[in-house]
C-alpha atoms as a PDB file:
ATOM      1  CA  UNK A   1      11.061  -7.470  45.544  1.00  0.00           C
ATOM      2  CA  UNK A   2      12.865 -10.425  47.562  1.00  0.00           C
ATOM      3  CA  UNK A   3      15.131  -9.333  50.369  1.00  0.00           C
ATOM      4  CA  UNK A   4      18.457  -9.760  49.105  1.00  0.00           C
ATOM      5  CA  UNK A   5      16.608  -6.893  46.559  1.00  0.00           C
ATOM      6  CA  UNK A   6      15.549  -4.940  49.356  1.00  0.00           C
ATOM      7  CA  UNK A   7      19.583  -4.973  50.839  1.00  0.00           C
ATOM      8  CA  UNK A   8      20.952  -3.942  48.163  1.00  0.00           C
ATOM      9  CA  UNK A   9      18.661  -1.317  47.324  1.00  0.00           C
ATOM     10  CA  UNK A  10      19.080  -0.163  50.743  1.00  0.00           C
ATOM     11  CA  UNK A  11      22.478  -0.045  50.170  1.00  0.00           C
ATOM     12  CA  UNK A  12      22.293   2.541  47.629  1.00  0.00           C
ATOM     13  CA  UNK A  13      19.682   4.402  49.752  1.00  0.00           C
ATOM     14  CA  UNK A  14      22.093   4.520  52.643  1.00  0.00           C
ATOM     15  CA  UNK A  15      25.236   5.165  50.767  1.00  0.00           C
ATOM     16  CA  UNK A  16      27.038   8.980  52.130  1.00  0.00           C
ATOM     17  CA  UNK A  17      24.587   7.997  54.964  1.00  0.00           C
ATOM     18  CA  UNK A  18      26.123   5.424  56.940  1.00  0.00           C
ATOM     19  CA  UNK A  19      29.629   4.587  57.909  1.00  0.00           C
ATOM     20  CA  UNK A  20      31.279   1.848  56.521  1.00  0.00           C
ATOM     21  CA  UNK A  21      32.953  -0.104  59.583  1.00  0.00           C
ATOM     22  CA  UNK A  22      36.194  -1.368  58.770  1.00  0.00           C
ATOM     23  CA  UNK A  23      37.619  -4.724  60.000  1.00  0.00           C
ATOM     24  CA  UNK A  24      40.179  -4.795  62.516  1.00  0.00           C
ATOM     25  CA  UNK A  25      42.487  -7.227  64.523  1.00  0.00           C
ATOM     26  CA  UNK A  26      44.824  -8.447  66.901  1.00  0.00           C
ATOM     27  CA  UNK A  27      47.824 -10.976  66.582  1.00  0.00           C
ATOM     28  CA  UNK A  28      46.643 -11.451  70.856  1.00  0.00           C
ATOM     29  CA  UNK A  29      43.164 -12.115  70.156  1.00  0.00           C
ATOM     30  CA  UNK A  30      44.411 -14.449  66.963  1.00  0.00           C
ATOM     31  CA  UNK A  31      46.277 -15.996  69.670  1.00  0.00           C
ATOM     32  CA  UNK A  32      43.361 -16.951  72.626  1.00  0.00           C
ATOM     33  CA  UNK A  33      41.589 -17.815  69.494  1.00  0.00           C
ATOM     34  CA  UNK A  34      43.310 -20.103  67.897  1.00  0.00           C
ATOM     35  CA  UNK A  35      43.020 -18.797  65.031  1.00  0.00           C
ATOM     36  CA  UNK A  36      42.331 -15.343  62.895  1.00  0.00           C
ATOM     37  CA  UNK A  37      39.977 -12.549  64.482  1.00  0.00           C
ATOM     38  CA  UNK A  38      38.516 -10.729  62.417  1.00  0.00           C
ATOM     39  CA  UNK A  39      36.298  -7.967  64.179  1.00  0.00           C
ATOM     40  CA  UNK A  40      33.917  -5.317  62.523  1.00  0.00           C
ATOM     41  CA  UNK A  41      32.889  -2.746  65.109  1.00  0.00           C
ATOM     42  CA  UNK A  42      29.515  -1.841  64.467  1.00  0.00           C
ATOM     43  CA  UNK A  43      30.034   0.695  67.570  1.00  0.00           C
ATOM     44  CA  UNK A  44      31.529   2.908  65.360  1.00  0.00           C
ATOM     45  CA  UNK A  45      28.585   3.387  63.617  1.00  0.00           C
ATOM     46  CA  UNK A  46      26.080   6.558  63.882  1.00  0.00           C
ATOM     47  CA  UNK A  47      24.685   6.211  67.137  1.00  0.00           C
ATOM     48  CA  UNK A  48      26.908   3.714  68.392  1.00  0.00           C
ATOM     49  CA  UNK A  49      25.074   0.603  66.742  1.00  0.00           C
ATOM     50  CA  UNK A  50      24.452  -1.118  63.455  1.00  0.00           C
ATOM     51  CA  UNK A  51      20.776  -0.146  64.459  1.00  0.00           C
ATOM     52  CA  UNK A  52      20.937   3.166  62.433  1.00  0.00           C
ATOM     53  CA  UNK A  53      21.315   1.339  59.414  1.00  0.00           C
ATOM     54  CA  UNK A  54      18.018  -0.203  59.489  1.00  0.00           C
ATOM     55  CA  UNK A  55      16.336   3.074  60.895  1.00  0.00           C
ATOM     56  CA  UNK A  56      17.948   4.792  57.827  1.00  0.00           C
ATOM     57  CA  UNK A  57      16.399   1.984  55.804  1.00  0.00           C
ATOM     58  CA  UNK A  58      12.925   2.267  56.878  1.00  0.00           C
ATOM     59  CA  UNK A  59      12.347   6.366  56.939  1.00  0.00           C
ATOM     60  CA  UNK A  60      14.385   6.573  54.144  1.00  0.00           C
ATOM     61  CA  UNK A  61      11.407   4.315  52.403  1.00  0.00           C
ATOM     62  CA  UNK A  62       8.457   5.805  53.634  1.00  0.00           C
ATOM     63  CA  UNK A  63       6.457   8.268  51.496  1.00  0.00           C
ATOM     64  CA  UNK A  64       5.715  11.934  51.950  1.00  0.00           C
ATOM     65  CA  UNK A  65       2.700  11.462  53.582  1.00  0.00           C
ATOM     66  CA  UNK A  66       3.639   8.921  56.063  1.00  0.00           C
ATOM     67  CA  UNK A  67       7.108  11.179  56.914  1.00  0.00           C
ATOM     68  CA  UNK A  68       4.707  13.662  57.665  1.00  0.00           C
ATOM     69  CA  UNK A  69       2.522  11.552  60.696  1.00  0.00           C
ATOM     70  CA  UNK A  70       5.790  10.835  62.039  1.00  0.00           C
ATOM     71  CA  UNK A  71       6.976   7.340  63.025  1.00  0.00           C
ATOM     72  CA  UNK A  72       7.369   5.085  66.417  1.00  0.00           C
ATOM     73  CA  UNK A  73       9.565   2.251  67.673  1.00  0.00           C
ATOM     74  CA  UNK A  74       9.929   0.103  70.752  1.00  0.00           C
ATOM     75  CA  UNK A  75      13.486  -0.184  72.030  1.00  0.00           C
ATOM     76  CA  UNK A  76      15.731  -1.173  74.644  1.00  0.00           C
ATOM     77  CA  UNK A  77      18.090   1.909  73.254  1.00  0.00           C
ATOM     78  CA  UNK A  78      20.237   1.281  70.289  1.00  0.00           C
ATOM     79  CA  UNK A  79      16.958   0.648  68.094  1.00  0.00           C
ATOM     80  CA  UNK A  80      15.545   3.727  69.403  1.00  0.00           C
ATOM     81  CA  UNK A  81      18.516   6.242  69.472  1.00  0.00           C
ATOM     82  CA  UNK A  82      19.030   4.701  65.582  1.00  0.00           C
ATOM     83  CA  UNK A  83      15.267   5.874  64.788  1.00  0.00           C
ATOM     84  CA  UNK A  84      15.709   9.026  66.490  1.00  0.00           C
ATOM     85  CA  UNK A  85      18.355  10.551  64.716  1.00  0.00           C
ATOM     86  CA  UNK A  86      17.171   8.977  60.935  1.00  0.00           C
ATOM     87  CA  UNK A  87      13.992  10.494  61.891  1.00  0.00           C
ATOM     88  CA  UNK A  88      15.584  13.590  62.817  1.00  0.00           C
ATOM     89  CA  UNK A  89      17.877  13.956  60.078  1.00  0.00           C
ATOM     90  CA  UNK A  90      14.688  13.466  57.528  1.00  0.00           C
ATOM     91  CA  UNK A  91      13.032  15.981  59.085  1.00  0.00           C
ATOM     92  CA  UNK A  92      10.707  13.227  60.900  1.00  0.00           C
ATOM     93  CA  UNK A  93       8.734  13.118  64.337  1.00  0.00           C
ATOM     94  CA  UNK A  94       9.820  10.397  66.585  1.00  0.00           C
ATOM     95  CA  UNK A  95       8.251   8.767  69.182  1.00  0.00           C
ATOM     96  CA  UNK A  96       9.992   6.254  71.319  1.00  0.00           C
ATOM     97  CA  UNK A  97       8.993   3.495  73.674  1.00  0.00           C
ATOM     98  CA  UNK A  98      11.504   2.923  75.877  1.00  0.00           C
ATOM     99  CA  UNK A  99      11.749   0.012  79.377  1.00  0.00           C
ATOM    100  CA  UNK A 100      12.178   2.232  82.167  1.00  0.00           C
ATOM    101  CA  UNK A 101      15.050  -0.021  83.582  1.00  0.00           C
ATOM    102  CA  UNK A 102      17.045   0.902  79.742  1.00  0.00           C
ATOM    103  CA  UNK A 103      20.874   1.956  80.390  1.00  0.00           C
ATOM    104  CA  UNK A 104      20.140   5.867  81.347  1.00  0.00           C
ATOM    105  CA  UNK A 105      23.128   6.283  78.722  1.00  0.00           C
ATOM    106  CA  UNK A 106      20.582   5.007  76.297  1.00  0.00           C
ATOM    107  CA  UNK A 107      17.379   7.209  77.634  1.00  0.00           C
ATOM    108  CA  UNK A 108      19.480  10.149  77.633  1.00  0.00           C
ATOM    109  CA  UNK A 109      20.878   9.828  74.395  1.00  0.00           C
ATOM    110  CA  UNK A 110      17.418   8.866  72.729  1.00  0.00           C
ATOM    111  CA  UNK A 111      16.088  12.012  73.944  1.00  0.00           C
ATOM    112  CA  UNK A 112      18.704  14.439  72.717  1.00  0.00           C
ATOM    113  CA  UNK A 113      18.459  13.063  69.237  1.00  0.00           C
ATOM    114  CA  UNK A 114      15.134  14.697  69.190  1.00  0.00           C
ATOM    115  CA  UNK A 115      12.594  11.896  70.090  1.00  0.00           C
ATOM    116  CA  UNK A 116       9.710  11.667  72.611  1.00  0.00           C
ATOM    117  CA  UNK A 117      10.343   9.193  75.115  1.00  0.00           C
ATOM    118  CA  UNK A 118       8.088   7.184  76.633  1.00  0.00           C
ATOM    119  CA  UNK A 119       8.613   5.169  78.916  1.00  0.00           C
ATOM    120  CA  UNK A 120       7.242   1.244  80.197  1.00  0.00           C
ATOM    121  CA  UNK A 121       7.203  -1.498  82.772  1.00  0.00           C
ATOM    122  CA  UNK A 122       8.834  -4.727  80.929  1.00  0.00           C
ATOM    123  CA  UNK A 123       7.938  -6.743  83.231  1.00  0.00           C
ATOM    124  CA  UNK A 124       4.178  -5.717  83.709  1.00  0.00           C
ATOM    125  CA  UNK A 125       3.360  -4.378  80.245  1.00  0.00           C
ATOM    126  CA  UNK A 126       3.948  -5.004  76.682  1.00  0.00           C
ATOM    127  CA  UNK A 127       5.549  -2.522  74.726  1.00  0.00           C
ATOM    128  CA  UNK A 128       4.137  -4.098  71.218  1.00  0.00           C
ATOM    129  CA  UNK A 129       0.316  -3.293  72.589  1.00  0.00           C
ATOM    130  CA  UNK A 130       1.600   0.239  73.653  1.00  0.00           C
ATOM    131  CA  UNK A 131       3.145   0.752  70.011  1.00  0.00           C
ATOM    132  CA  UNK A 132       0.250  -0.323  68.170  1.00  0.00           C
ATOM    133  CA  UNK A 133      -2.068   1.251  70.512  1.00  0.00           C
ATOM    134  CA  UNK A 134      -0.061   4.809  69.971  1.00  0.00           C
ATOM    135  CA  UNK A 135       0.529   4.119  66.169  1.00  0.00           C
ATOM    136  CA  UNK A 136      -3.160   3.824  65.847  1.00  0.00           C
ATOM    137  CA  UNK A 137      -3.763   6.552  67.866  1.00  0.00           C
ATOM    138  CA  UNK A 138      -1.433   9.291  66.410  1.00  0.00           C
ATOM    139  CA  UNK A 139      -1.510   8.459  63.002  1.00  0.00           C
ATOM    140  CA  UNK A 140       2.437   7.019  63.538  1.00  0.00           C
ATOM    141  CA  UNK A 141       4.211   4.826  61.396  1.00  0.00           C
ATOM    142  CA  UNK A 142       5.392   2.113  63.590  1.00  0.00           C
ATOM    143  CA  UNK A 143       9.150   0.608  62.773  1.00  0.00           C
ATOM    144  CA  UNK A 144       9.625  -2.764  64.735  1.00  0.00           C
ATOM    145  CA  UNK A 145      13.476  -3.551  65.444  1.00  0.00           C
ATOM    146  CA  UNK A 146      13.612  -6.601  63.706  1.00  0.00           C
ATOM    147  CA  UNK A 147      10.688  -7.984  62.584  1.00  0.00           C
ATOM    148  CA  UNK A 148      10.577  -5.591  59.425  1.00  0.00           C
ATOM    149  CA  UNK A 149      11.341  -6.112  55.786  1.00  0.00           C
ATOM    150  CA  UNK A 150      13.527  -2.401  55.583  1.00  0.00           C
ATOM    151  CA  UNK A 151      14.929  -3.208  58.868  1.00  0.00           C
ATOM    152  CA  UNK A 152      16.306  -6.506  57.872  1.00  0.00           C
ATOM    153  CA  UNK A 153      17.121  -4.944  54.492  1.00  0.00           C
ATOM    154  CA  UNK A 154      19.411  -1.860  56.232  1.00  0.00           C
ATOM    155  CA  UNK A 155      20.955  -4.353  58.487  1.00  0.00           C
ATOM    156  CA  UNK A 156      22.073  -6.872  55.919  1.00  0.00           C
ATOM    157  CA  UNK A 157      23.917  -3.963  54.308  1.00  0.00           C
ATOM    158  CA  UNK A 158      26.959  -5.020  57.088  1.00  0.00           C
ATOM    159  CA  UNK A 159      26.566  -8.381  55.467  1.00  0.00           C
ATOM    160  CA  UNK A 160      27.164  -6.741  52.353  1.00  0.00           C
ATOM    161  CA  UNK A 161      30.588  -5.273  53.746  1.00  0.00           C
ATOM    162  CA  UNK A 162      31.761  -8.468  55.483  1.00  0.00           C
ATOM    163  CA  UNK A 163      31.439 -10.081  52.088  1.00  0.00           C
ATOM    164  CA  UNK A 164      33.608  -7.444  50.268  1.00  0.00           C
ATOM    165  CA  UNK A 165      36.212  -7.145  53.189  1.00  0.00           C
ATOM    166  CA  UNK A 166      36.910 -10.705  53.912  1.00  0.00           C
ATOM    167  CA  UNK A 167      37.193 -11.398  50.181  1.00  0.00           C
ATOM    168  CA  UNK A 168      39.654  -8.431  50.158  1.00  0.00           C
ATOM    169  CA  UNK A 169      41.605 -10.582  52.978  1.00  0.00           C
ATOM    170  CA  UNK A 170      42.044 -13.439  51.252  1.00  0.00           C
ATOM    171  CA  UNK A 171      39.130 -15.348  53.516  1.00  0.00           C
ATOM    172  CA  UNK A 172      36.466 -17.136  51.685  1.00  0.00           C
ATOM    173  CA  UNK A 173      35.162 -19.892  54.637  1.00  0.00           C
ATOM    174  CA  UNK A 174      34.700 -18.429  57.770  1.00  0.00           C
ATOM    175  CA  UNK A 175      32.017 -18.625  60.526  1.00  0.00           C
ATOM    176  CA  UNK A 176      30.392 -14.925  60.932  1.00  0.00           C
ATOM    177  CA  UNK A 177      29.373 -14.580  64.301  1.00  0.00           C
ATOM    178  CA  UNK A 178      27.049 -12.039  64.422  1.00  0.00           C
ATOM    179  CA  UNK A 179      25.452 -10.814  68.161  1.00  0.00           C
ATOM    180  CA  UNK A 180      21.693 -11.419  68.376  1.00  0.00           C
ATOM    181  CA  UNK A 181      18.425 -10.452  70.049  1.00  0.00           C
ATOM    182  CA  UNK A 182      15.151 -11.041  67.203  1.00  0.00           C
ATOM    183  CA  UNK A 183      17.129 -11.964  64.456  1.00  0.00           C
ATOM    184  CA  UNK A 184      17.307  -8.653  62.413  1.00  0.00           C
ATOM    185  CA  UNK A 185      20.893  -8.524  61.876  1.00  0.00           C
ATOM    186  CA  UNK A 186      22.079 -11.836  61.687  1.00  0.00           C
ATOM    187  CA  UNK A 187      19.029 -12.786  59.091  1.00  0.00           C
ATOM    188  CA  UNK A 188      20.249 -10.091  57.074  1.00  0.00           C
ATOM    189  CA  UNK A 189      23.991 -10.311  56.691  1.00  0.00           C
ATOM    190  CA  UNK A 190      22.910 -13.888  56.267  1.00  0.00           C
ATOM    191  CA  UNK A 191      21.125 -12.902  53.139  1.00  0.00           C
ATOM    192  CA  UNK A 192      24.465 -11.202  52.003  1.00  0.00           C
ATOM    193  CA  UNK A 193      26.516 -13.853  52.627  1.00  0.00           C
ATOM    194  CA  UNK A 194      24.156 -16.089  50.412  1.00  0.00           C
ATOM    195  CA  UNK A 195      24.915 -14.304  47.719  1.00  0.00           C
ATOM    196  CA  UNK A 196      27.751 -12.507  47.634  1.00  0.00           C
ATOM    197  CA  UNK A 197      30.153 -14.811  49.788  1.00  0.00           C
ATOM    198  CA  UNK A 198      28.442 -17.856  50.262  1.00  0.00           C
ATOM    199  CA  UNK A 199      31.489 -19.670  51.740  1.00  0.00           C
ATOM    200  CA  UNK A 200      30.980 -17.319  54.858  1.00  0.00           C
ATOM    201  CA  UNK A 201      27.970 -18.914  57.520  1.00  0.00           C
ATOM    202  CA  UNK A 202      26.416 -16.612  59.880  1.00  0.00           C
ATOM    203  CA  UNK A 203      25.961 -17.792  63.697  1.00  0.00           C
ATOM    204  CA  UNK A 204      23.809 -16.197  65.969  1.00  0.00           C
ATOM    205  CA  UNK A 205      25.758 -15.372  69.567  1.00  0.00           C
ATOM    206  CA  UNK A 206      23.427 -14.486  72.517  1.00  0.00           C
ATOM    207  CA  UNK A 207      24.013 -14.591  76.227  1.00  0.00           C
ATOM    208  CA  UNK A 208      23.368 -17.469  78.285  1.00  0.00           C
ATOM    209  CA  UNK A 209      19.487 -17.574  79.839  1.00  0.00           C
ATOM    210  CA  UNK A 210      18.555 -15.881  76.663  1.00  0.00           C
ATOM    211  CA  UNK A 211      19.486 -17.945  73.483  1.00  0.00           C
ATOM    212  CA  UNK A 212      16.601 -18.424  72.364  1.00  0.00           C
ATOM    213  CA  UNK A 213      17.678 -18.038  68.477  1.00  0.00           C
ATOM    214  CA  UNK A 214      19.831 -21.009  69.488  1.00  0.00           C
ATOM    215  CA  UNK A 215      17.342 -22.958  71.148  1.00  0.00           C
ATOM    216  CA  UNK A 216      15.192 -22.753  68.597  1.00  0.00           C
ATOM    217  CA  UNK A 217      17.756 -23.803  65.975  1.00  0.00           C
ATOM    218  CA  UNK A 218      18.567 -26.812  67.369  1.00  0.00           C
ATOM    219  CA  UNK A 219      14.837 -27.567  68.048  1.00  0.00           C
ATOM    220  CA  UNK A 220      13.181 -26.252  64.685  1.00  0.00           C
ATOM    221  CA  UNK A 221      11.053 -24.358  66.126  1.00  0.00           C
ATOM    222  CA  UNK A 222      10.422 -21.438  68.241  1.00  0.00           C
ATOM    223  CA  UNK A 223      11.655 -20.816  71.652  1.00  0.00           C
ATOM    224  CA  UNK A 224      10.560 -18.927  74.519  1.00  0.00           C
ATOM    225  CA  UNK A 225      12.761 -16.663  77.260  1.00  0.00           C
ATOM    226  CA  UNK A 226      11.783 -16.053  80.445  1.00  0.00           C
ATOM    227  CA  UNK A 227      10.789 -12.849  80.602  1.00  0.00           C
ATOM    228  CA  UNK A 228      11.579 -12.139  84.502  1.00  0.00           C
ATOM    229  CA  UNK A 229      14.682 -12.609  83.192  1.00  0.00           C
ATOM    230  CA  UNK A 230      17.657 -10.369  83.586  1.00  0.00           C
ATOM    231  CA  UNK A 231      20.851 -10.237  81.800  1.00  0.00           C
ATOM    232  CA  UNK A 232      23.276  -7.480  81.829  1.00  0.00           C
ATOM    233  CA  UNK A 233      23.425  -7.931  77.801  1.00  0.00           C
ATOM    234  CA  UNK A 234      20.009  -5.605  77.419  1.00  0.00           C
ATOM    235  CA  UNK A 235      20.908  -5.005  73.987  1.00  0.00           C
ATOM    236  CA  UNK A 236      19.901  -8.012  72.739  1.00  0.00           C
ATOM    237  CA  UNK A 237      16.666  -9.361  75.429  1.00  0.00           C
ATOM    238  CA  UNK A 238      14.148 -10.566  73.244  1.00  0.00           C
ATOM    239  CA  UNK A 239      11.690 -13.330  74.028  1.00  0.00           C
ATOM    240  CA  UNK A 240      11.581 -15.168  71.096  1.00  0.00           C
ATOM    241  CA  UNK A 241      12.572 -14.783  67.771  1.00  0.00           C
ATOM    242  CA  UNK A 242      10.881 -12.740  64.943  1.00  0.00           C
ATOM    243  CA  UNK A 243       8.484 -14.492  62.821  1.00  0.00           C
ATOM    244  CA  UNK A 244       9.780 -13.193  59.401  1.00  0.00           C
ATOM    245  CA  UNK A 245      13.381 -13.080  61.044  1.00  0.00           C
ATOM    246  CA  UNK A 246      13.331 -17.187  62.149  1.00  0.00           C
ATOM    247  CA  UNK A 247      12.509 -18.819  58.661  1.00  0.00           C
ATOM    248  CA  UNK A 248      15.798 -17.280  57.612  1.00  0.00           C
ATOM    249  CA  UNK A 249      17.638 -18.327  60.288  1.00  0.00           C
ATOM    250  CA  UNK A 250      16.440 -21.725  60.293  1.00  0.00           C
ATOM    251  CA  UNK A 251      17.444 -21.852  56.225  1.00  0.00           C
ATOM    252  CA  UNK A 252      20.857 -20.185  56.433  1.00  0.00           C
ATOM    253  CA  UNK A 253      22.460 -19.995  59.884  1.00  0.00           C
ATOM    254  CA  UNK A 254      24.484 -22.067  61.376  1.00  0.00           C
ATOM    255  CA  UNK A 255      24.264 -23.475  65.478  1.00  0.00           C
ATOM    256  CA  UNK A 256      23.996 -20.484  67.552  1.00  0.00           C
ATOM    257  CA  UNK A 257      26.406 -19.650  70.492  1.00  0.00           C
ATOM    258  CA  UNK A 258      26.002 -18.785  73.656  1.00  0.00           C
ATOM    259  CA  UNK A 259      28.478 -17.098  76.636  1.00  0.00           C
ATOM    260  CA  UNK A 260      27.965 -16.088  80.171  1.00  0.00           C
ATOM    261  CA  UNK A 261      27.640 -12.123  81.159  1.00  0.00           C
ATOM    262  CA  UNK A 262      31.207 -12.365  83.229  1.00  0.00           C
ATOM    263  CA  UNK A 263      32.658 -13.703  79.323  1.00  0.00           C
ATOM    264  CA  UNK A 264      30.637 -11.113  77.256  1.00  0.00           C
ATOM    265  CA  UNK A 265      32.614  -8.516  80.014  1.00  0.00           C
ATOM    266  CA  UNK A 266      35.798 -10.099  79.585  1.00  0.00           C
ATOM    267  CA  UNK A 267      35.298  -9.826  75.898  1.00  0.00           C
ATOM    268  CA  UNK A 268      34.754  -5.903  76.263  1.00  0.00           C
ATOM    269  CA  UNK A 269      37.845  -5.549  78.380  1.00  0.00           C
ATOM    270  CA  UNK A 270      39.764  -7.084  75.406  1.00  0.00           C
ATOM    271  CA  UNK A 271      38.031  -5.015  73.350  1.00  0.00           C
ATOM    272  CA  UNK A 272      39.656  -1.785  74.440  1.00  0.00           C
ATOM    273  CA  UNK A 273      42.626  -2.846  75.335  1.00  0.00           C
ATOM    274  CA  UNK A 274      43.621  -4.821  71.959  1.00  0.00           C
ATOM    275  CA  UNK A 275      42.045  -3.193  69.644  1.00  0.00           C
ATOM    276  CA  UNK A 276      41.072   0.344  71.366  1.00  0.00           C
ATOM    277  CA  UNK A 277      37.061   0.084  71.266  1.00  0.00           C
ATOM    278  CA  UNK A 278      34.581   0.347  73.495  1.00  0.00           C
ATOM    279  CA  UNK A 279      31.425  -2.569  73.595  1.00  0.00           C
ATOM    280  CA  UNK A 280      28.351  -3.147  75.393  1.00  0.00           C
ATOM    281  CA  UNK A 281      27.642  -6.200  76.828  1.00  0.00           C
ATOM    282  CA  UNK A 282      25.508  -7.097  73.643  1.00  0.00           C
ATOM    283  CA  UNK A 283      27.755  -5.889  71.551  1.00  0.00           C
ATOM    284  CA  UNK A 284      30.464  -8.477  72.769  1.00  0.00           C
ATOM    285  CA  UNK A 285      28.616 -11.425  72.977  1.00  0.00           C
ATOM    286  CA  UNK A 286      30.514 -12.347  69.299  1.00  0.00           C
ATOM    287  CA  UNK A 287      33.438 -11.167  70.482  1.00  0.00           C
ATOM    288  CA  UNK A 288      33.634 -13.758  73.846  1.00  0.00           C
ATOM    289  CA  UNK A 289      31.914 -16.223  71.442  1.00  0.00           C
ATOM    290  CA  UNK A 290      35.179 -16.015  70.003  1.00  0.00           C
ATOM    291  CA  UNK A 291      37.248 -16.131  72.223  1.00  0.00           C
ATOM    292  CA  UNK A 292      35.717 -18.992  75.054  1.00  0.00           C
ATOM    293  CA  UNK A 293      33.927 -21.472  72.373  1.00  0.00           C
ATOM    294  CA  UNK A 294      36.377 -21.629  70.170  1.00  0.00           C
ATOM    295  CA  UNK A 295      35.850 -25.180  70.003  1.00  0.00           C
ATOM    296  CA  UNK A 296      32.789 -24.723  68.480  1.00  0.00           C
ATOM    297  CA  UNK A 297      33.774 -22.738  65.519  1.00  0.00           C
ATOM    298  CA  UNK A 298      35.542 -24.497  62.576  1.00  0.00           C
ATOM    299  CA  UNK A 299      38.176 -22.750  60.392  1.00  0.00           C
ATOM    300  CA  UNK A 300      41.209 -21.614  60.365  1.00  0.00           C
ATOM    301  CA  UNK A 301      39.513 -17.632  60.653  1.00  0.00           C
ATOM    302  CA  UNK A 302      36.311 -16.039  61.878  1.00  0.00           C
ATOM    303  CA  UNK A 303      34.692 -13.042  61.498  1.00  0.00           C
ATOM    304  CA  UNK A 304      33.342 -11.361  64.537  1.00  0.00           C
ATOM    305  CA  UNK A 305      30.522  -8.257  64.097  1.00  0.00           C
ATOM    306  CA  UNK A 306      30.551  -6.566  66.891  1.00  0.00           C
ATOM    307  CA  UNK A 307      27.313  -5.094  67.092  1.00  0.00           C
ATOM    308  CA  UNK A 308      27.088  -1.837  69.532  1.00  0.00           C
ATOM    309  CA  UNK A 309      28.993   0.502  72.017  1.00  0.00           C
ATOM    310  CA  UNK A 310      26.318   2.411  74.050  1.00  0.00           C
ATOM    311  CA  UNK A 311      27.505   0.951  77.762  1.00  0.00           C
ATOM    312  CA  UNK A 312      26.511   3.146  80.948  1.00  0.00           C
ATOM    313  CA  UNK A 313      30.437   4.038  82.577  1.00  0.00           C
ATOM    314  CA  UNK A 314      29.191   1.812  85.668  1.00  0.00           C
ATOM    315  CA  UNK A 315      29.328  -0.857  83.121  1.00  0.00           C
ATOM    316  CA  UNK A 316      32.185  -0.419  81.431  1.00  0.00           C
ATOM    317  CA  UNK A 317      34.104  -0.139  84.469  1.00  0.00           C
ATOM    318  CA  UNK A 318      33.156  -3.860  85.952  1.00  0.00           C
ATOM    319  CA  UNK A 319      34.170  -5.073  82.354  1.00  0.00           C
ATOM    320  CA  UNK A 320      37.956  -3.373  83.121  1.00  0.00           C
ATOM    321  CA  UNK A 321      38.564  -5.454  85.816  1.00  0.00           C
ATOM    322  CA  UNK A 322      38.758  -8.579  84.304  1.00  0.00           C
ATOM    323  CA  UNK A 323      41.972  -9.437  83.542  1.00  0.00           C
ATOM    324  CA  UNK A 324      43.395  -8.404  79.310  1.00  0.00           C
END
């Protein structure tokens, strides 16, 4: 089955299941634009994230048997809270490997949706050798974030809805900015937009230090981050890009973007204020990519998915005092 196949069979899988974001705007943002916004907050989604779509995706695929062991994931918190509460509505055992410097928002909340959290040292330890290692250990089905056929598949299901909404708008060539840490998301609503609106070119938007999607777009291959890295945009901290994720981006994306942390805050202050939702860091990046590089966007509209909305208060509250 080729991947476009796998989204839209996910989409039927996920259908009563997931929430259907709607697209929303603001003649102010049109206005620091330059042009039309058009925003699709993922945060409204279960969990706060488009990640529950491709948690849905996966359990939702597994067999009996493999329900039964019980499943694992590695996350930085919107991948795991996603897999914790599929798992949990399925009736599935979750185990989650969480970095023990993750939003506490995100612990917390990955914890109450029934999982087992464990956590790890980012900078000293790899949480891929810790999944495997537990996967084989306990029998666990291990769901990466990205790098994963069903993922990819339950994430494209947004592209799915861009392509039906921005058609219903009247918009048929737009940039699709889409935040991005391995790839999942943007490679699949790229898929979507292939197909079913193929005017519409996905971007990938990071933060500054770690664009490495863009980086390696521009180079045609793949690009390191520096780990030791920070970046108040955990969301999306990956160091490279996925290697079933990257041939897709390489084939369909356009150049990726990339904004400062003080922008991606600025971005969540306008956010709430203009259109009344709340972002994460990560989940803005599109948002400021937007707004401060609108030069490099072409078209007289853009789309903006807005990926997630699980921000600690401490957070939220530097991102209100930047000016709206």
């Amino acid at each position: 089955m080729s991947t476009i196949d796998l989204i839209e069979a996910a989409a039927v899988r996920l259908h009563g299941h997931t929430r259907e974001t709607p697209i929303l705007t603001s003649p102010f943002l049109d206005e620091l634009a330059g042009r039309r916004v058009l925003v699709k907050p993922e945060c409204l989604q279960h969990t706060g994230s488009f990640k529950f779509r491709g948690a849905w995706s996966a359990i939702s695929a597994l067999d009996a048997e493999a329900r039964k062991r019980g499943v694992i994931a590695y996350s930085s918190g919107n991948h795991a809270q996603g897999v914790a509460h599929a798992a949990t509505l399925h009736s599935v055992q979750s185990v989650i490997i969480m970095p023990s410097d993750a939003p506490a928002l995100k612990i917390k909340n990955t914890r109450a949706l029934g999982a087992e959290v464990i956590l790890y040292d980012r900078d000293n330890e790899s949480r891929e050798e810790i999944g495997e290692a537990l996967s084989r250990e306990r029998g666990l089905t291990l769901i990466r974030p990205y790098d994963e056929p069903q993922v990819i598949a339950g994430q494209g299901t947004v592209g799915l809805e861009v392509a039906r909404q921005a058609r219903d708008l009247g918009v048929t060539d737009a940039d699709v900015l889409v935040c991005c840490g391995g790839g999942g998301l943007t490679s699949g609503v790229a898929l979507a937009l292939e197909k079913h609106a193929p005017g519409l070119r996905a971007r990938p938007c990071e933060p500054e230090g770690f664009d490495d999607v863009k980086r390696s777009l521009a180079s045609g291959s793949v690009q390191t981050n520096n780990a030791a890295a920070g970046n108040i945009c955990d969301a999306i901290l990956t160091p490279r890009p996925g290697g079933i994720t990257f041939p897709i981006l390489r084939r369909l994306c356009g150049p990726g973007l990339a904004v400062s942390e003080d922008e991606a805050l600025h971005a969540m202050a306008l956010a709430f204020l203009r259109l009344k939702v709340v972002l994460e860091p990560g989940g803005a990046v599109s948002l400021a990519s937007a707004l401060f590089r609108k030069d490099e966007i072409q078209g007289d509209a853009v789309i903006v998915v807005a990926s997630g909305g699980n921000v600690d208060p401490q957070v939220f509250a530097r991102a209100l005092e930047f000016p709206t």
